[in-house]
Each structure stands twice: as C-alpha cells, then as structure tokens.
Protein backbone atom coordinates (compact mmCIF):
# COMPACT_ATOMS: atom_id res chain seq x y z
CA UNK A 1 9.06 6.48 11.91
CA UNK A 2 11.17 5.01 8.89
CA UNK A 3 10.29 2.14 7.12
CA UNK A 4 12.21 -1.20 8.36
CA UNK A 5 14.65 -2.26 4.76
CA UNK A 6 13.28 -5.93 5.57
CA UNK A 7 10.13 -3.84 4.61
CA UNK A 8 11.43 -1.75 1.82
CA UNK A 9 11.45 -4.28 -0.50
CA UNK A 10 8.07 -5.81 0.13
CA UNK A 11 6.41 -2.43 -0.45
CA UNK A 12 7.71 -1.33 -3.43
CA UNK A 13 7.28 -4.72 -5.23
CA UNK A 14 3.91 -3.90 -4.06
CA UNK A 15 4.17 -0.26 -5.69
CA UNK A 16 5.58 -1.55 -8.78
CA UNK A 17 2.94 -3.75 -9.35
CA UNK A 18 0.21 -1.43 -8.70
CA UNK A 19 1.88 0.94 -10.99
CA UNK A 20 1.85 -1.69 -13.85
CA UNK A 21 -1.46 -2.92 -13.20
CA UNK A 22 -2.51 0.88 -13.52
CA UNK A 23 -0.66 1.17 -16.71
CA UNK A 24 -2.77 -2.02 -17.92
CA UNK A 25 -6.38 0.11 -17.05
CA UNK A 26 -5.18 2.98 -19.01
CA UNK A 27 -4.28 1.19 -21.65
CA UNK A 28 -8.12 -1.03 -21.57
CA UNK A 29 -9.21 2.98 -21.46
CA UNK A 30 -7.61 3.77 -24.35
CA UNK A 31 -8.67 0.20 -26.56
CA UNK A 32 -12.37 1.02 -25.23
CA UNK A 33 -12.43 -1.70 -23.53
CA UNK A 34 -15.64 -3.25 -21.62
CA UNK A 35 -16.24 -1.16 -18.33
CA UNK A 36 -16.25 -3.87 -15.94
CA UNK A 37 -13.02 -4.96 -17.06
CA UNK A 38 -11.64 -1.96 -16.25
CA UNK A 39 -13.36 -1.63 -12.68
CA UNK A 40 -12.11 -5.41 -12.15
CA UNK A 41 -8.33 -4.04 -12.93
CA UNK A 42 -9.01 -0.94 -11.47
CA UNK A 43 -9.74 -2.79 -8.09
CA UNK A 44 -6.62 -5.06 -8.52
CA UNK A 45 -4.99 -1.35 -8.38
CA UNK A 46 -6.96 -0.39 -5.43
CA UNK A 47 -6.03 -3.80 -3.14
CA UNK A 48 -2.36 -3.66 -4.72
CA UNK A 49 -2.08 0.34 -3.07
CA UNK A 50 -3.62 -0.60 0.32
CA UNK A 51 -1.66 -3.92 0.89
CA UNK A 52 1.33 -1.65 0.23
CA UNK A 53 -0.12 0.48 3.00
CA UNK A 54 -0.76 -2.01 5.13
CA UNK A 55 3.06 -3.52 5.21
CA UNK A 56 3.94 -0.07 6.45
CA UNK A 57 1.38 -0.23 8.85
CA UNK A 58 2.39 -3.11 10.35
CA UNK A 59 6.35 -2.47 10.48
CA UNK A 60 5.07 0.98 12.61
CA UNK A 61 3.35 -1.20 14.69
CA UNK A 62 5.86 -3.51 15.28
CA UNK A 63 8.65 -1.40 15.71
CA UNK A 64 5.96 -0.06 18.68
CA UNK A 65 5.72 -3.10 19.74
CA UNK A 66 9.31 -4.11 20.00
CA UNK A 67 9.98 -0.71 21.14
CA UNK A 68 12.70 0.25 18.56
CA UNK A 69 14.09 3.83 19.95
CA UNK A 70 14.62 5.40 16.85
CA UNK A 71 11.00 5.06 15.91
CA UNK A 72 8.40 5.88 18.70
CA UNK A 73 4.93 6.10 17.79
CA UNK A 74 1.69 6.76 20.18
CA UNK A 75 -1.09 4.93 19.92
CA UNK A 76 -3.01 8.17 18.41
CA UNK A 77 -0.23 8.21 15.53
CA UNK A 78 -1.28 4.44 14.61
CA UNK A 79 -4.31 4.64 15.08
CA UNK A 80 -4.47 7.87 12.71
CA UNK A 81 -2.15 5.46 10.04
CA UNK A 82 -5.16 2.88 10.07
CA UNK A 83 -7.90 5.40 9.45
CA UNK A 84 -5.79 7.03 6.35
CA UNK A 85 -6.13 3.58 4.70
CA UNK A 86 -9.73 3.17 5.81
C-alpha cells in the first residue's frame, strides 16, 4: 500500500513538527531544564509521531474500504498496522 498524496502532506507536516518539537526537548536537555518540562514536550513528541501514524492508518483503511486496486490490504495487514502503533 502507498500513501494517498491527499495524505502526503498531512503526514509530514505532522513529521516536521514532531521533529521540531524533538529538537525543542534536546535543547531543554541541554539548558538542564526542569524534568517535567521535558516529559510534557517529550509527550507532545510522542502524540505528534502517532497522529502521523494514524493518518496512514486511516488512508490504508480507506483505500480498503473504497477498494482502490493498486492497494489491497487484508484485514490481518490492518489490523497488524493498528497494533504497531499500540
């Protein structure tokens, strides 16, 4: 399965906010910064990573669902794409 280009987009804006919002805890690493305002950014990271997962979830399931040809999946292969995020 390939990633829909409506999708594209929506994912890496996703990605490249993750990645600056993991820039952001390495630099409150570096400054010493309180611990649980790192965790707090650190979690930001975390949600950022798995909503980008998510959108590519969802475009496999709706290519499924609209049954696209040029992207089959079985139920087992998106069901194993949930659990990898879980």
């Amino acid at each position: 399965m390939k990633i829909d280009q409506d999708a594209v987009g929506q994912v890496l804006n996703r990605l490249r906010r993750a990645q600056g919002q993991l820039a952001g805890v390495i630099a409150m690493i570096e400054a010493d910064r309180d611990c649980t305002d790192i965790v707090t950014q650190l979690a930001a990271v975390s949600r950022a990573l798995d909503r980008a997962g998510f959108k590519i979830v969802a475009d496999g399931m709706r290519q499924c669902a609209t049954g696209d040809p040029n992207a089959p999946m079985t139920q087992e292969q998106v069901e194993r794409m949930f659990l990898t995020l879980a």
